[in-house]
N, C-alpha and C. Protein backbone atom coordinates (compact mmCIF):
# COMPACT_ATOMS: atom_id res chain seq x y z
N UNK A 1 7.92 -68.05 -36.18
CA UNK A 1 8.76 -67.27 -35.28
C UNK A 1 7.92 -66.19 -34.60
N UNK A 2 7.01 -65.85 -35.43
CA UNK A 2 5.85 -64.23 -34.71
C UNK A 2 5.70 -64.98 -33.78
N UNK A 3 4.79 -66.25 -33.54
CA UNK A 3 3.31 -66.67 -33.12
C UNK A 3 4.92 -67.14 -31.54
N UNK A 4 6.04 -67.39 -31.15
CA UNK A 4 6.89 -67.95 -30.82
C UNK A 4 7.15 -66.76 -29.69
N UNK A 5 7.56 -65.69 -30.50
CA UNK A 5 7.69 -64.62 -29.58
C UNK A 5 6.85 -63.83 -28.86
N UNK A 6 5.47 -64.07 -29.39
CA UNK A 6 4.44 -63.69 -29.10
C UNK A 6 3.85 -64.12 -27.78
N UNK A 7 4.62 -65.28 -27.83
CA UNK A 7 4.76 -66.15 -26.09
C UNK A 7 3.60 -67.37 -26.73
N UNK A 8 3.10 -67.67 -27.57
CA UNK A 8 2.44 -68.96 -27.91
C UNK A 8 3.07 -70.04 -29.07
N UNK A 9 4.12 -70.67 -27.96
CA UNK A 9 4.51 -71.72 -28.26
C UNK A 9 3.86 -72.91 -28.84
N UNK A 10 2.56 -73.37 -28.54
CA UNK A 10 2.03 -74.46 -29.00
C UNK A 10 1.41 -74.29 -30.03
N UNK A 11 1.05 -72.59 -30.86
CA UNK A 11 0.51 -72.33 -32.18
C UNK A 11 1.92 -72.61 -32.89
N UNK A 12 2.79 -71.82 -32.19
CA UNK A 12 4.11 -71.42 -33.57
C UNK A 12 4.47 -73.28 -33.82
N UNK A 13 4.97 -74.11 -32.75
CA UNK A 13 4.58 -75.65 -32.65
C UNK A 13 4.09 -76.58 -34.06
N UNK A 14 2.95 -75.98 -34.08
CA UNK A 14 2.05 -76.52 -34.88
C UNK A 14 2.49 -75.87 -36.49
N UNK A 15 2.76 -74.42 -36.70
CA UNK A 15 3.22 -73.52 -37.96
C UNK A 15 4.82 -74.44 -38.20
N UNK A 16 5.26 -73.98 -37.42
CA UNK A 16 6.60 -74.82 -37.64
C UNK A 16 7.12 -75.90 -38.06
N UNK A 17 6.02 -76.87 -37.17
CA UNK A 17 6.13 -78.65 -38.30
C UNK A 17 5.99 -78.40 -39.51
N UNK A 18 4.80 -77.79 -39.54
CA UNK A 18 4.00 -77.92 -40.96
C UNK A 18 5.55 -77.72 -42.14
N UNK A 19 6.00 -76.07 -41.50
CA UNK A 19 6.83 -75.25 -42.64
C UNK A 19 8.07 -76.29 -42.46
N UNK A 20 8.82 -76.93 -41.57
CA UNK A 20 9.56 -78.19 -41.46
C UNK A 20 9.67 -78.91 -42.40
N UNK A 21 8.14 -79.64 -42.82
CA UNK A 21 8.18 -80.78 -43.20
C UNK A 21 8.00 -80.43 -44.79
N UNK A 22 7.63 -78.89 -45.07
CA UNK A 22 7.79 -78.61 -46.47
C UNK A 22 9.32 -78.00 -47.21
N UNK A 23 9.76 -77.18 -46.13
CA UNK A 23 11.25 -77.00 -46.09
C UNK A 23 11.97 -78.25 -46.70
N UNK A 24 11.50 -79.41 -46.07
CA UNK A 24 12.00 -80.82 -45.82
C UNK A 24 12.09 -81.62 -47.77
N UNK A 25 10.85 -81.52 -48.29
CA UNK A 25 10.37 -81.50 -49.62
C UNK A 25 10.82 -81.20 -50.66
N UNK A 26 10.83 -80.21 -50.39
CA UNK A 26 11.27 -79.38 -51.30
C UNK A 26 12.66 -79.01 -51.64
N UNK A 27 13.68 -79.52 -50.89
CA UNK A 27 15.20 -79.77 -50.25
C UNK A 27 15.91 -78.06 -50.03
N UNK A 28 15.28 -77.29 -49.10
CA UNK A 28 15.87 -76.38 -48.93
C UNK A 28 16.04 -76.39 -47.39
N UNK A 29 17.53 -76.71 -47.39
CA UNK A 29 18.21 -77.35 -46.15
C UNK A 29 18.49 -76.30 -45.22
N UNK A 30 18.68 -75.31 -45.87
CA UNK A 30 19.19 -74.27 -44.57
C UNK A 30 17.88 -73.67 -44.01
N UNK A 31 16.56 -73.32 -45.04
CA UNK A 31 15.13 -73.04 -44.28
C UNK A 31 15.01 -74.13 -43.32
N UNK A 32 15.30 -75.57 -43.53
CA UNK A 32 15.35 -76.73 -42.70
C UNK A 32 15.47 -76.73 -41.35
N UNK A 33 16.87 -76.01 -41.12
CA UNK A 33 17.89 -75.93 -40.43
C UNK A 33 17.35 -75.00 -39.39
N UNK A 34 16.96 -73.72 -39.70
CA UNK A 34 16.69 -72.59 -39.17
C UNK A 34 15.33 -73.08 -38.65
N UNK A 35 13.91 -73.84 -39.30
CA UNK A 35 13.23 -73.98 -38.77
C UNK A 35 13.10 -75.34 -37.56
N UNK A 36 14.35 -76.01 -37.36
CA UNK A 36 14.58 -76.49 -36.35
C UNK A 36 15.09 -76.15 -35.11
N UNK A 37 15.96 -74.82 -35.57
CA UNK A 37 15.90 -74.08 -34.32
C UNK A 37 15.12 -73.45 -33.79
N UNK A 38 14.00 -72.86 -34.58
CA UNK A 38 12.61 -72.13 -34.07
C UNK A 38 12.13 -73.24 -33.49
N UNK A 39 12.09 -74.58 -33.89
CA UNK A 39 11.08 -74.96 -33.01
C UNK A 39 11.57 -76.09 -31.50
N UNK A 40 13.05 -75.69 -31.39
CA UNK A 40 13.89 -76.15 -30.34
C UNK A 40 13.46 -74.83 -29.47
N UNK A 41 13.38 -73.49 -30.02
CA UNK A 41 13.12 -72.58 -29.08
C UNK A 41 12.08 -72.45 -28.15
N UNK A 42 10.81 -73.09 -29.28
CA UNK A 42 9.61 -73.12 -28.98
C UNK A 42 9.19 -74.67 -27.90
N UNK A 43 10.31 -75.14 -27.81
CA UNK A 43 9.92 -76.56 -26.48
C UNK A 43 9.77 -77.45 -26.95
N UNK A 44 9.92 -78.02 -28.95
CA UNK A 44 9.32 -79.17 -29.58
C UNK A 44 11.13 -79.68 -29.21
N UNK A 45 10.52 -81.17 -28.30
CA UNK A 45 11.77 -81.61 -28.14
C UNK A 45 11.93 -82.97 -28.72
N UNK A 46 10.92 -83.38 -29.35
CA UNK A 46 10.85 -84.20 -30.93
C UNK A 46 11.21 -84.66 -31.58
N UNK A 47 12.33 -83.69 -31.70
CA UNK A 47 12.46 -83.35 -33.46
C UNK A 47 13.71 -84.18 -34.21
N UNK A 48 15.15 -84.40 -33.31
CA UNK A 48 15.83 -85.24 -34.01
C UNK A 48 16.26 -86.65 -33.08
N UNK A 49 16.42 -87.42 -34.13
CA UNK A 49 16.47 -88.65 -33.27
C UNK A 49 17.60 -89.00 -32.18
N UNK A 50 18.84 -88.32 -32.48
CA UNK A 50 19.49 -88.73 -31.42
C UNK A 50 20.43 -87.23 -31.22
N UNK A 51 20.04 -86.54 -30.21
CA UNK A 51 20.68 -84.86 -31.00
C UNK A 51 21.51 -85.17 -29.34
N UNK A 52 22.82 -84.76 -29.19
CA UNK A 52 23.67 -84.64 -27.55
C UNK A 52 23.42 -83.88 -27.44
N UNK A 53 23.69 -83.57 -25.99
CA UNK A 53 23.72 -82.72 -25.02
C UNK A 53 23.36 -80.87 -25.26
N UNK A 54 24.42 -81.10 -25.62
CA UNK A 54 24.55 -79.11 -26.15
C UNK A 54 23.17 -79.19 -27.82
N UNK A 55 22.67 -80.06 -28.31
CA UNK A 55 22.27 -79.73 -29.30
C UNK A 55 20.82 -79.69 -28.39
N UNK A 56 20.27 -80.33 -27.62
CA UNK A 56 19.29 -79.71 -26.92
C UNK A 56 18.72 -78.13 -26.47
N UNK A 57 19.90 -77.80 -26.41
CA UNK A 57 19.82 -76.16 -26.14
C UNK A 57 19.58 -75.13 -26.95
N UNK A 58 18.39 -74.28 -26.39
CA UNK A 58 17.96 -73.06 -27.45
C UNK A 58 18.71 -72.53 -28.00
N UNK A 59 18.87 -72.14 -29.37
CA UNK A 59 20.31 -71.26 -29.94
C UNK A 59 20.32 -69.86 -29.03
N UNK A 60 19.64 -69.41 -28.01
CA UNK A 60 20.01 -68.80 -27.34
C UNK A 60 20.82 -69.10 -26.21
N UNK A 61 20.49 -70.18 -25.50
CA UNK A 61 21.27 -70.73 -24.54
C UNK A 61 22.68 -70.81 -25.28
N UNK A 62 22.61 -71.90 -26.30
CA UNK A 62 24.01 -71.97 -26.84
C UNK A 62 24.49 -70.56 -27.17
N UNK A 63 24.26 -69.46 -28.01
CA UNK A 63 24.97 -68.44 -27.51
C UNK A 63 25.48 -68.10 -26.18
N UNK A 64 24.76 -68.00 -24.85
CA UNK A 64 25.17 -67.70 -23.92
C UNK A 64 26.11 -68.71 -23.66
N UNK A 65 25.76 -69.70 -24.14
CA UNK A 65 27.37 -70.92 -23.49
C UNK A 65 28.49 -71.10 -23.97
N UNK A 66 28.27 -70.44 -25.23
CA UNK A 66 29.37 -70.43 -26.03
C UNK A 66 30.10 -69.21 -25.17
N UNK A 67 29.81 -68.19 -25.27
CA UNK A 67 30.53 -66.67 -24.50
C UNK A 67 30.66 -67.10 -23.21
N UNK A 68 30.03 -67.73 -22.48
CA UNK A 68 30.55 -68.13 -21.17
C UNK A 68 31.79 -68.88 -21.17
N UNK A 69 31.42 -70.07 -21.99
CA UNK A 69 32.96 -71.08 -22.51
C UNK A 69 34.06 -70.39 -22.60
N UNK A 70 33.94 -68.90 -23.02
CA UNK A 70 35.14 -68.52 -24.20
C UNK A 70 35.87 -67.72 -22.62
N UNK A 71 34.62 -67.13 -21.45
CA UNK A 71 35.42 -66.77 -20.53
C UNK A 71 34.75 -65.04 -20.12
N UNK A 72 33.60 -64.92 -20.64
CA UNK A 72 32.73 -63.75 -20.87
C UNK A 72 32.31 -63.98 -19.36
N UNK A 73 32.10 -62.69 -18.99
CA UNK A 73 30.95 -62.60 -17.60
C UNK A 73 29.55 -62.67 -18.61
N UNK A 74 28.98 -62.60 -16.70
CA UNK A 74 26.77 -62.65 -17.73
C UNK A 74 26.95 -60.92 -18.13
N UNK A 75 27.58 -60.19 -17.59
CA UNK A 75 27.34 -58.86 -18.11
C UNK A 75 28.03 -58.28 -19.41
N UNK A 76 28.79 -59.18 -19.77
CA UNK A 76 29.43 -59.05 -21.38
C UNK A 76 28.73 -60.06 -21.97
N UNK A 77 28.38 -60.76 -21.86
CA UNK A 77 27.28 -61.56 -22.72
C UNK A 77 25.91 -61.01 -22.71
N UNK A 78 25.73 -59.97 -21.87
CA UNK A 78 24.26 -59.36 -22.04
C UNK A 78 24.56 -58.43 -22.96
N UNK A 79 25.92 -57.53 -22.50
CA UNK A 79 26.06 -56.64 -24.01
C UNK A 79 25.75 -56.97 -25.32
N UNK A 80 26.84 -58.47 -25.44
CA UNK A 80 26.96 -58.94 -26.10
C UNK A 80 26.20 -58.98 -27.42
N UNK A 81 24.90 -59.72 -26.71
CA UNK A 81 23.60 -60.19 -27.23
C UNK A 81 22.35 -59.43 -26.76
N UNK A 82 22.33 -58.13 -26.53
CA UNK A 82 21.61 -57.05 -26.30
C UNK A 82 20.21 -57.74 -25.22
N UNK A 83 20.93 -57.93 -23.97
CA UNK A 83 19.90 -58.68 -23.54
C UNK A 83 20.32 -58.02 -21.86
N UNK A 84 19.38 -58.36 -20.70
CA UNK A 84 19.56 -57.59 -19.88
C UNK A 84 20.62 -58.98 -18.84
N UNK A 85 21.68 -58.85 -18.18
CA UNK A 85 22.20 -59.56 -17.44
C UNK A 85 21.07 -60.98 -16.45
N UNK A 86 20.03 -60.37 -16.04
CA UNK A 86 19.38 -61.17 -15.25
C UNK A 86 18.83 -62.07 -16.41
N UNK A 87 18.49 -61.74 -17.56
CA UNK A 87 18.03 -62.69 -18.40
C UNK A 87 19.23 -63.73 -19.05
N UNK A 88 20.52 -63.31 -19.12
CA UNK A 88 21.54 -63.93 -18.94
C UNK A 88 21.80 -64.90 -18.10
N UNK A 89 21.56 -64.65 -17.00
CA UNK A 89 21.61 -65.33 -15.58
C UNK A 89 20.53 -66.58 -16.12
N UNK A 90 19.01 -66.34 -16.04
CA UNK A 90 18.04 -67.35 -16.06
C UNK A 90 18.98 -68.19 -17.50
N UNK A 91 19.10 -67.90 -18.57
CA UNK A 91 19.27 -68.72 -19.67
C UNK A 91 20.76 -69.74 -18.59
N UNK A 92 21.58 -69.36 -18.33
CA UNK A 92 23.00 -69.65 -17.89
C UNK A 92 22.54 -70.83 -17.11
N UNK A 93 21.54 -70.61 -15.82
CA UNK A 93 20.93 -71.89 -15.11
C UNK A 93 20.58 -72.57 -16.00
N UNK A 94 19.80 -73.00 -16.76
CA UNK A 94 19.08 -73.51 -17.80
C UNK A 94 19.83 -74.17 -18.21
N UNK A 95 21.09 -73.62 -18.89
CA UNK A 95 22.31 -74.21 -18.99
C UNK A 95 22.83 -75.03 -19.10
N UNK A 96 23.52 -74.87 -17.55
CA UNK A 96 23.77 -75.68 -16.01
C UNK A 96 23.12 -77.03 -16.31
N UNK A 97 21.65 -76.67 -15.74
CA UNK A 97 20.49 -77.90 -15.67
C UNK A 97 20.53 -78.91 -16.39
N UNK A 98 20.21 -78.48 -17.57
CA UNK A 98 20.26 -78.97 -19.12
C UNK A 98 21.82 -79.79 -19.32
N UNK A 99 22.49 -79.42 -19.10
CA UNK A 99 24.24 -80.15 -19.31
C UNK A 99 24.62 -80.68 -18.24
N UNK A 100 23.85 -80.35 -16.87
CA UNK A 100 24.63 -80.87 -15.73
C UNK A 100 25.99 -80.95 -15.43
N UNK A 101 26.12 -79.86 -15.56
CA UNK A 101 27.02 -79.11 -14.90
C UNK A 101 27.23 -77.86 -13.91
N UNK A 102 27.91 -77.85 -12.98
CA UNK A 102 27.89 -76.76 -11.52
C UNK A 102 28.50 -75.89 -12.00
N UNK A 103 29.34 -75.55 -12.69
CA UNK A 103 30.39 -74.65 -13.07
C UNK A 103 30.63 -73.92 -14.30
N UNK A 104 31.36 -72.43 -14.48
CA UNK A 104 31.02 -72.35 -15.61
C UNK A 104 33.00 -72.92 -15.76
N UNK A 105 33.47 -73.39 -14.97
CA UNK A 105 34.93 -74.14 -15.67
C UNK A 105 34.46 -75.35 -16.16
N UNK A 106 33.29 -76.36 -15.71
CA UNK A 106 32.82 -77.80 -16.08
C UNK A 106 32.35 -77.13 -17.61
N UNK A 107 31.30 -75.91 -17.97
CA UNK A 107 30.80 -75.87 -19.32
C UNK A 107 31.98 -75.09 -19.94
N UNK A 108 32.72 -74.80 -19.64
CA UNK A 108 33.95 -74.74 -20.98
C UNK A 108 34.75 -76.18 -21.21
N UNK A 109 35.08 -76.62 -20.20
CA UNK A 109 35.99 -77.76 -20.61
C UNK A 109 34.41 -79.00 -21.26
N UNK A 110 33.46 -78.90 -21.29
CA UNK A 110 32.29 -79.13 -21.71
C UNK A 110 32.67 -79.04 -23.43
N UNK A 111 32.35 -77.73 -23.26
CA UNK A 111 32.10 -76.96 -24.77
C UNK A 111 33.65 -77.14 -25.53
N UNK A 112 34.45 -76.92 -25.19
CA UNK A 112 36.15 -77.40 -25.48
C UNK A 112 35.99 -79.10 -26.07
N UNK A 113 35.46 -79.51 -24.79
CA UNK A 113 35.32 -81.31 -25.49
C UNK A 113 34.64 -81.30 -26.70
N UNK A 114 33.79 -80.66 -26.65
CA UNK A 114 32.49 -80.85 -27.83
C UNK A 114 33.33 -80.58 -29.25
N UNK A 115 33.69 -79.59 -29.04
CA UNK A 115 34.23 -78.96 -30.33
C UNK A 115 35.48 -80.23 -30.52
N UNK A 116 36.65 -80.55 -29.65
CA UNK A 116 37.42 -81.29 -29.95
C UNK A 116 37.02 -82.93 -30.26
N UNK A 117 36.11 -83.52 -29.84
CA UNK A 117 35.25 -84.44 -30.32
C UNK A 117 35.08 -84.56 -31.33
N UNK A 118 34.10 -83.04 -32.19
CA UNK A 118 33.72 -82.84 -33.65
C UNK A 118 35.05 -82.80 -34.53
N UNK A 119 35.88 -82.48 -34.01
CA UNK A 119 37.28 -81.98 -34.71
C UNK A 119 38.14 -83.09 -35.25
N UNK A 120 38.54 -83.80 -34.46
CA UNK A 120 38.92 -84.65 -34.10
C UNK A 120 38.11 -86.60 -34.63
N UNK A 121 36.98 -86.23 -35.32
CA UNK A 121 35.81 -87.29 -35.80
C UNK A 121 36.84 -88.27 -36.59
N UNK A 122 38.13 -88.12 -37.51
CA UNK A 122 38.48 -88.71 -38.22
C UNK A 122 39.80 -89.31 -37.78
N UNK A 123 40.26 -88.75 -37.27
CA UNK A 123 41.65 -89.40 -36.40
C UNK A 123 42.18 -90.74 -36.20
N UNK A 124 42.98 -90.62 -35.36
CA UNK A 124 44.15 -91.92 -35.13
C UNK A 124 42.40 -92.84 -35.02
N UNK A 125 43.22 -94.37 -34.64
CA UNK A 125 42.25 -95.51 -34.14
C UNK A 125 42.74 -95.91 -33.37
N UNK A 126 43.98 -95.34 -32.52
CA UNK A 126 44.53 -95.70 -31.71
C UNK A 126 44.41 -95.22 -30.29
């Protein structure tokens, strides 16, 4: 995570598999977990074999999409997440890009599906 924020992605990259694949070993699932999001942050796009849409996205993005979903401006989501609005803005495109979608009404009824999808996994067959 240092070597990540530090702006050198392709060291932390390399730290991250490593601690991954021992996390992995050793069966401590939530270090697992967490070090798959460090290295989703860090650009390793790798890592699971078949991950949708929204699981592509930095757990920062997904914060911002989640508060956008819920109906937040970028300037309550910058509060939010102690971050400055314009950096809100860049993550929000990213978004967009990433989900392909124009709107932030397309990424709620987006993020709404998602969740009702997951919810919903066991249901009718009808």
């Amino acid at each position: 995570m240092w070597l990540r924020r530090r702006r050198r992605p392709l060291e932390a990259r390399h730290q991250l598999r490593a601690a991954l694949v021992g996390f992995e070993r050793c069966g401590a699932l939530l270090w697992a977990k967490r070090t798959r999001s460090e290295l989703r942050a860090a650009g390793d796009s790798a890592l699971d074999e078949d991950v949708d849409a929204l699981g592509r996205l930095t757990p920062q993005q997904q914060r911002v999409a989640a508060l956008v979903a819920s109906g937040a401006t970028n300037r309550e989501v910058a509060t939010r997440l102690s971050l400055s609005p314009r950096t809100v803005d860049h993550h929000l495109r990213n978004v967009f890009s990433q989900l392909g979608v124009r709107s932030r009404v397309e990424l709620a009824l987006l993020m709404n599906g998602d969740r009702t999808d997951r919810s919903g996994a066991g249901g009718d067959a009808t």
